[in-house]
Protein backbone atom coordinates (compact mmCIF):
# COMPACT_ATOMS: atom_id res chain seq x y z
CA UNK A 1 76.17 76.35 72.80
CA UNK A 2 78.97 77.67 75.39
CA UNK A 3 82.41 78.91 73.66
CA UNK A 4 85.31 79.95 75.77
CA UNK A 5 87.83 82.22 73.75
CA UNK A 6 91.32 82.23 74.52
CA UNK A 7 93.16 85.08 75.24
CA UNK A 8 94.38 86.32 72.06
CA UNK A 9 91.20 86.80 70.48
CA UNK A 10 89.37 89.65 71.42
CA UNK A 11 86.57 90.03 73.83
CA UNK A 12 84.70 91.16 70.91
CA UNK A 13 84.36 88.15 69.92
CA UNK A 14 82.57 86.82 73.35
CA UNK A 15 80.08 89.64 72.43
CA UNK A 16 79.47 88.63 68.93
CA UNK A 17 78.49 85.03 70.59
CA UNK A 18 76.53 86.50 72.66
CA UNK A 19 74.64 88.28 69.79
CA UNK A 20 73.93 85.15 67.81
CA UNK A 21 72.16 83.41 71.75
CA UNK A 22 74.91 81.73 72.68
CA UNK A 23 76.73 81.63 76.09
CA UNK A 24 80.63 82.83 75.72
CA UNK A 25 83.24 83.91 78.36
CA UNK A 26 86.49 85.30 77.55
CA UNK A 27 89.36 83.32 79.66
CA UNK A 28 90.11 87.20 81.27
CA UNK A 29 86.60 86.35 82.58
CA UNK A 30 86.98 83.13 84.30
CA UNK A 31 91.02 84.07 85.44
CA UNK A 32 94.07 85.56 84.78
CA UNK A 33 94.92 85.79 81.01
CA UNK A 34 98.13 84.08 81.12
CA UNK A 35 96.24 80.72 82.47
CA UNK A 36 98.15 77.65 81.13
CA UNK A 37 96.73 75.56 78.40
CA UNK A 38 95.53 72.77 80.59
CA UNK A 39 93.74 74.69 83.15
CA UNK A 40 92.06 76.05 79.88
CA UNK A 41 91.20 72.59 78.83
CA UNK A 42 90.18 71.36 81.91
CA UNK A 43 87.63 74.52 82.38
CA UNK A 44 86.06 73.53 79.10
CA UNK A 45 85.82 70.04 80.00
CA UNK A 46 84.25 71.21 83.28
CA UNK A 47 81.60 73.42 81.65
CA UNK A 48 81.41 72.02 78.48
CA UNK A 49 82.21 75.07 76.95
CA UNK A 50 83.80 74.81 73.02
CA UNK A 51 87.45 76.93 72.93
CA UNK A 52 88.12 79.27 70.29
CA UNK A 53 91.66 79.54 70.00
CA UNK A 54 94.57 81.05 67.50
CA UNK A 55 96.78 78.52 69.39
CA UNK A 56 97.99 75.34 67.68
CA UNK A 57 98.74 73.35 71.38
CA UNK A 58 95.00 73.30 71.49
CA UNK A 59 94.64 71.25 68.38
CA UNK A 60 97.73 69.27 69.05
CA UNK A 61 95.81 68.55 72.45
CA UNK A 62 92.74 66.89 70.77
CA UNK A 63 94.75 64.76 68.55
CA UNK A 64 95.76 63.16 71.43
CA UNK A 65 92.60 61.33 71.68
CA UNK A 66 92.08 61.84 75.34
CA UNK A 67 88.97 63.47 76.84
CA UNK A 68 88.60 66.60 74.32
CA UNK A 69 86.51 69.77 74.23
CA UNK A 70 85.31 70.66 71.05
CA UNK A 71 88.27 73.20 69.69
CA UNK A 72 87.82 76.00 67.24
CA UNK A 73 91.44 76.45 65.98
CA UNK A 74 91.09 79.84 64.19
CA UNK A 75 94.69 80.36 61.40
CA UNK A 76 93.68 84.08 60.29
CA UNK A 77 96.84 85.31 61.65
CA UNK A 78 97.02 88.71 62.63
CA UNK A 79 93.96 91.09 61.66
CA UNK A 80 92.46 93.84 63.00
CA UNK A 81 89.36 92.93 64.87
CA UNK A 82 86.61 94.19 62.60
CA UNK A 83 87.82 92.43 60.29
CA UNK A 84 88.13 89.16 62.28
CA UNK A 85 84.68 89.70 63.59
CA UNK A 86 83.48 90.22 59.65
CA UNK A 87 85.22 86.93 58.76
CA UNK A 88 84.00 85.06 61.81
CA UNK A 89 80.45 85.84 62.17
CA UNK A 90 78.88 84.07 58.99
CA UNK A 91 80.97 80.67 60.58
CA UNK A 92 78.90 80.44 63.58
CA UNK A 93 76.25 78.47 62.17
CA UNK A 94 78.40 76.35 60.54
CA UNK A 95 80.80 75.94 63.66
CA UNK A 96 77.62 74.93 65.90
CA UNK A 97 76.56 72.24 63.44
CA UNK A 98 79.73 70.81 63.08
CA UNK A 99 80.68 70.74 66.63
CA UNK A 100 77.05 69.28 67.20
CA UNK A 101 77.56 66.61 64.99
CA UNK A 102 80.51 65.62 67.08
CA UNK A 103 83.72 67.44 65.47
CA UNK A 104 86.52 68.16 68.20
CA UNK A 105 88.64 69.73 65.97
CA UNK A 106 87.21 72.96 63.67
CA UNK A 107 90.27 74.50 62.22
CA UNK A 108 89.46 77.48 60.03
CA UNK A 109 91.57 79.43 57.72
């Protein structure tokens, strides 16, 4: 599966993605990390690529009901990145099932 992870989650994340075969770019990757949400959305769209966000305008995008990438709306709040990478990594399973099985909206807490 193909993530892209928004800007403030840590490229540590793209690398844990990586890890567990699947292809992930951090937006710093593909342009400047201040891109706006809908040249975000429209880069996923493009490349099919799922986004992995902390930022509610993503999910508010996909209720919407227009043309959606899959999201992955992530409400931890702040934590340090071990941590987030801990909490994360045992989800990515579950997070390519669900968005396989058609889910544009994975919000997890």
């Amino acid at each position: 599966m193909r993530f892209l992870v928004d800007a403030q989650l840590p490229p540590a994340l793209v690398r844990l993605l990586r890890e567990h075969g699947h292809t992930a770019e951090h937006v710093t990757e593909i342009g400047p990390a201040d891109a706006s949400d809908r040249d975000i959305w429209r880069y996923a769209l493009e490349h099919q690529s799922v986004i992995v966000t902390k930022d509610k305008d993503f999910a508010d995008m996909v209720a919407t009901g227009r043309e959606a990438p899959a999201v992955v709306w992530v409400r931890t709040g702040d934590t340090r990145r071990a941590a987030l990478l801990a909490w994360f990594e045992p989800l990515i399973g579950q997070i390519v099932e669900m968005v396989s099985s058609g889910d544009l909206l994975i919000e997890l807490r």
